[in-house]
C-alpha atoms as a PDB file:
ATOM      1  CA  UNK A   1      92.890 165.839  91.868  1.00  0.00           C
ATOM      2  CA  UNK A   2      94.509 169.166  93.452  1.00  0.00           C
ATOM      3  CA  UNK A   3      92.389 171.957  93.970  1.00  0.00           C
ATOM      4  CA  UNK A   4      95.289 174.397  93.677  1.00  0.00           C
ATOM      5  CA  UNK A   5      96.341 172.752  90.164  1.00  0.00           C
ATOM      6  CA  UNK A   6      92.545 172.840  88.891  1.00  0.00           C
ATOM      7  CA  UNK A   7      92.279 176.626  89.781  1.00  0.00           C
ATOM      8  CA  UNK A   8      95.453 177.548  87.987  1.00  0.00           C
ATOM      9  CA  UNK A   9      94.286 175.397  85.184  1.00  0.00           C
ATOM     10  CA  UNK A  10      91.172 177.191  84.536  1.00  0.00           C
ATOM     11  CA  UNK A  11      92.441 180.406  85.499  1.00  0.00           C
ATOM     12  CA  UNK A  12      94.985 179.552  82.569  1.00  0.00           C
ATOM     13  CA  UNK A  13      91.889 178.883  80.638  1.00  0.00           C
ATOM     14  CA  UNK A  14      90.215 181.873  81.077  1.00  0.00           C
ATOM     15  CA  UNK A  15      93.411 183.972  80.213  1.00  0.00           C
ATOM     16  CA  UNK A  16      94.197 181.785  77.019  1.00  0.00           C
ATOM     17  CA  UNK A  17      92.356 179.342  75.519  1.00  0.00           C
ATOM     18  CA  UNK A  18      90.172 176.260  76.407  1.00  0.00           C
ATOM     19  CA  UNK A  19      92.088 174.519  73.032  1.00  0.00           C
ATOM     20  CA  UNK A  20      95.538 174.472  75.049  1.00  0.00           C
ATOM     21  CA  UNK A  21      94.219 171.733  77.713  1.00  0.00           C
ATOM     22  CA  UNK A  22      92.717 169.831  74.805  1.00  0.00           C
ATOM     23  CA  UNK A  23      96.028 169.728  72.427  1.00  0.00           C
ATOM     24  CA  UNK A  24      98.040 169.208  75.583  1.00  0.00           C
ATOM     25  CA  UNK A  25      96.009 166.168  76.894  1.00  0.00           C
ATOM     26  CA  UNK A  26      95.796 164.418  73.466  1.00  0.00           C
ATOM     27  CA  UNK A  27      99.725 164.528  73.615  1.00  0.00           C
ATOM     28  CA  UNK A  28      99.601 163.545  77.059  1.00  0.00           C
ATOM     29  CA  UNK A  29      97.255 160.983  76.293  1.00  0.00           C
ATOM     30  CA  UNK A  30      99.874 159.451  73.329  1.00  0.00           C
ATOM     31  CA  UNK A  31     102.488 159.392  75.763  1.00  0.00           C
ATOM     32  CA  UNK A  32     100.899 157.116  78.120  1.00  0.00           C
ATOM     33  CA  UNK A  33     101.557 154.410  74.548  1.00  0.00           C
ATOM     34  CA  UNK A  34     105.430 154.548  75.570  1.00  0.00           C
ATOM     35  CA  UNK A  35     106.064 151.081  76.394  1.00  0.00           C
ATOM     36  CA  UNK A  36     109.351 151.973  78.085  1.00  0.00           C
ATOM     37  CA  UNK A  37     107.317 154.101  80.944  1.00  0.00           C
ATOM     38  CA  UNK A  38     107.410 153.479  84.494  1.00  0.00           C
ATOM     39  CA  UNK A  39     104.201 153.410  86.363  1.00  0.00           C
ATOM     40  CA  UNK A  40     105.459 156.318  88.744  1.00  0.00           C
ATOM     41  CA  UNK A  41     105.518 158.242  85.030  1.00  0.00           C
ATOM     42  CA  UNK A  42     102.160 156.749  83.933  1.00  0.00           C
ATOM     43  CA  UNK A  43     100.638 157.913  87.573  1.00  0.00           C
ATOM     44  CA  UNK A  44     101.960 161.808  87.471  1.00  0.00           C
ATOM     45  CA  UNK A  45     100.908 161.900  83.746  1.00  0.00           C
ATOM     46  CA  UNK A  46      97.759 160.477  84.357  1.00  0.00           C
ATOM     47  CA  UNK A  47      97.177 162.815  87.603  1.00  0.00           C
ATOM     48  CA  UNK A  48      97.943 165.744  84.595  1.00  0.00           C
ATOM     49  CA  UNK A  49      95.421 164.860  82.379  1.00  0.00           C
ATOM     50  CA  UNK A  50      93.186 164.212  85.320  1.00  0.00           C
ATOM     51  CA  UNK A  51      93.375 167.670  86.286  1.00  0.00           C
ATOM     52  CA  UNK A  52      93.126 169.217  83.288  1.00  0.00           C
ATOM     53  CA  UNK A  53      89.601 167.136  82.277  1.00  0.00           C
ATOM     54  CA  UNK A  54      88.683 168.565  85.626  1.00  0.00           C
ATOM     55  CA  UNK A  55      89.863 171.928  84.193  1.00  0.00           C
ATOM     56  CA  UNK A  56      87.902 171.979  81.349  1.00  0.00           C
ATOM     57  CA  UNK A  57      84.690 170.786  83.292  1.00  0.00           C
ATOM     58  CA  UNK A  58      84.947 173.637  85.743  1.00  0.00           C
ATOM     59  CA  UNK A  59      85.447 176.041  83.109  1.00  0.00           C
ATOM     60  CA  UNK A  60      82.179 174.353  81.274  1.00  0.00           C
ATOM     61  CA  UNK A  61      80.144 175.087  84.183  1.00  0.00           C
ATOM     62  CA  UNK A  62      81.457 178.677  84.653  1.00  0.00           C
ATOM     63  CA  UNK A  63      80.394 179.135  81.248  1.00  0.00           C
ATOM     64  CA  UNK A  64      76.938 177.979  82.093  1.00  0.00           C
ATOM     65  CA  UNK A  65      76.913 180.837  84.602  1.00  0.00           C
ATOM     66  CA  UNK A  66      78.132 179.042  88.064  1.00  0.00           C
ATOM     67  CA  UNK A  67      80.256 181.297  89.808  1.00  0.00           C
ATOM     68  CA  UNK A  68      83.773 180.251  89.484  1.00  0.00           C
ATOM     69  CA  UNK A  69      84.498 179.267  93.053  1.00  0.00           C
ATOM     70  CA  UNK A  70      81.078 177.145  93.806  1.00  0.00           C
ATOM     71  CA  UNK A  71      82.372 175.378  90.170  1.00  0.00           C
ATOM     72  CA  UNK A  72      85.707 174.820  92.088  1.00  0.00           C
ATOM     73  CA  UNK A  73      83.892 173.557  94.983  1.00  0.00           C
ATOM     74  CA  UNK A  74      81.152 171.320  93.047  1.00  0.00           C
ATOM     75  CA  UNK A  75      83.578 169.696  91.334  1.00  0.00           C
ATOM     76  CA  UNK A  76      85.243 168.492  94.247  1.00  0.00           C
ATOM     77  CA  UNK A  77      82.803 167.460  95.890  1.00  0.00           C
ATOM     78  CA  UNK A  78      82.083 165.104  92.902  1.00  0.00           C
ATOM     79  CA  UNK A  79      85.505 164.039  93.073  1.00  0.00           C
ATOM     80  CA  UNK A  80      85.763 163.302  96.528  1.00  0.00           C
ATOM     81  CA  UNK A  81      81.994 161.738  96.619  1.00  0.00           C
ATOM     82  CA  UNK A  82      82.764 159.319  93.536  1.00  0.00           C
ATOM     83  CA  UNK A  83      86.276 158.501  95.801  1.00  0.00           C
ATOM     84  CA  UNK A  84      84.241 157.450  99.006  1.00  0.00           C
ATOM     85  CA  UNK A  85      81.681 155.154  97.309  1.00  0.00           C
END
């Protein structure tokens, strides 16, 4: 999870449209079924859809009225707490 790729991310939501990072993930997601994928290509494409799930939860709780940079930093703290344990 980057923090500089999830704030362009939802930045890119805000400008567009929440329905980009959910089209572009379920293709993402049907690529992974490439059998002739190596796991270097399965690990960056994974990392993508990763960041945009993270993304789209930051922009949920923006929505709910959290301020867009203590979403940011909530959210990574998650991350980074569910990584230690």
């Amino acid at each position: 999870m980057k923090l500089p790729v999830l704030k362009h991310l939802t930045q890119f939501i805000e400008d567009n449209d929440q329905d980009y990072l959910v089209e572009t993930i379920e293709v993402l997601e049907s690529l992974t079924e490439v059998p002739s994928l190596k796991d270097e290509e399965l690990d960056v494409i994974g990392e993508l859809i990763s960041n945009m799930y993270g993304a789209l939860e930051v922009h949920k709780m923006v929505r709910e009225g959290m301020d867009k940079k203590e979403a940011l930093n909530a959210f990574m703290k998650r991350v980074l707490g569910s990584i230690d344990k």
